[in-house]
Protein backbone atom coordinates (compact mmCIF):
# COMPACT_ATOMS: atom_id res chain seq x y z
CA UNK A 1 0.00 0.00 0.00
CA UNK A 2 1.37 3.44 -1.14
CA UNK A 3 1.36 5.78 1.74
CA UNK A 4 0.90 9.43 1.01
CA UNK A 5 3.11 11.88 2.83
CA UNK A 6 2.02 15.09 1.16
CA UNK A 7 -1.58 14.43 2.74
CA UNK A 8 -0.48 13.65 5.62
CA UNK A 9 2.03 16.70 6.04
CA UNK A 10 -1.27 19.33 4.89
CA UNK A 11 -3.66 17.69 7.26
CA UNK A 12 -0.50 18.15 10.04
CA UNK A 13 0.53 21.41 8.50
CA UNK A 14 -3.11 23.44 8.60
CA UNK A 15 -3.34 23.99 11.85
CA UNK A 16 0.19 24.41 12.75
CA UNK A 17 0.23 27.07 10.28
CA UNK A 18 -2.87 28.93 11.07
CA UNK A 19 -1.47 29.31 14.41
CA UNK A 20 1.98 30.64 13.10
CA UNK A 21 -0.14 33.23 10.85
CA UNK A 22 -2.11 33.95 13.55
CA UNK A 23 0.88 34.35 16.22
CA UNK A 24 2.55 36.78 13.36
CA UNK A 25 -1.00 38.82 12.39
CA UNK A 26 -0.87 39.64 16.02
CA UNK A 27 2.59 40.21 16.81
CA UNK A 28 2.75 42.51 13.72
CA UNK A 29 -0.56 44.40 14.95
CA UNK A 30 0.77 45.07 18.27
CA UNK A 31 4.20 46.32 16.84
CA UNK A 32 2.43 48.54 14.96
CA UNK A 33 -0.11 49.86 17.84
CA UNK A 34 3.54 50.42 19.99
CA UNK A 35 4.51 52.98 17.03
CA UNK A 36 7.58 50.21 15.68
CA UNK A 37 8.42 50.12 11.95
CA UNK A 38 8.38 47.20 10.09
């Protein structure tokens, strides 16, 4: 049986990386609110 890694990595990846984008939405917010460049 052929196993499929790229499935398995999006179904593991999704969250993880709606949590990073959320994690940098924020961060990047606040920096802004504090008056930082980026």
């Amino acid at each position: 049986s052929k196993k499929k890694p790229r499935l398995f990595w999006m179904s593991a990846m999704a969250p993880l990386t709606s949590v990073i984008l959320g994690t940098l939405l924020s961060y990047l917010t606040h920096a802004d609110e504090h008056g930082i460049q980026v």
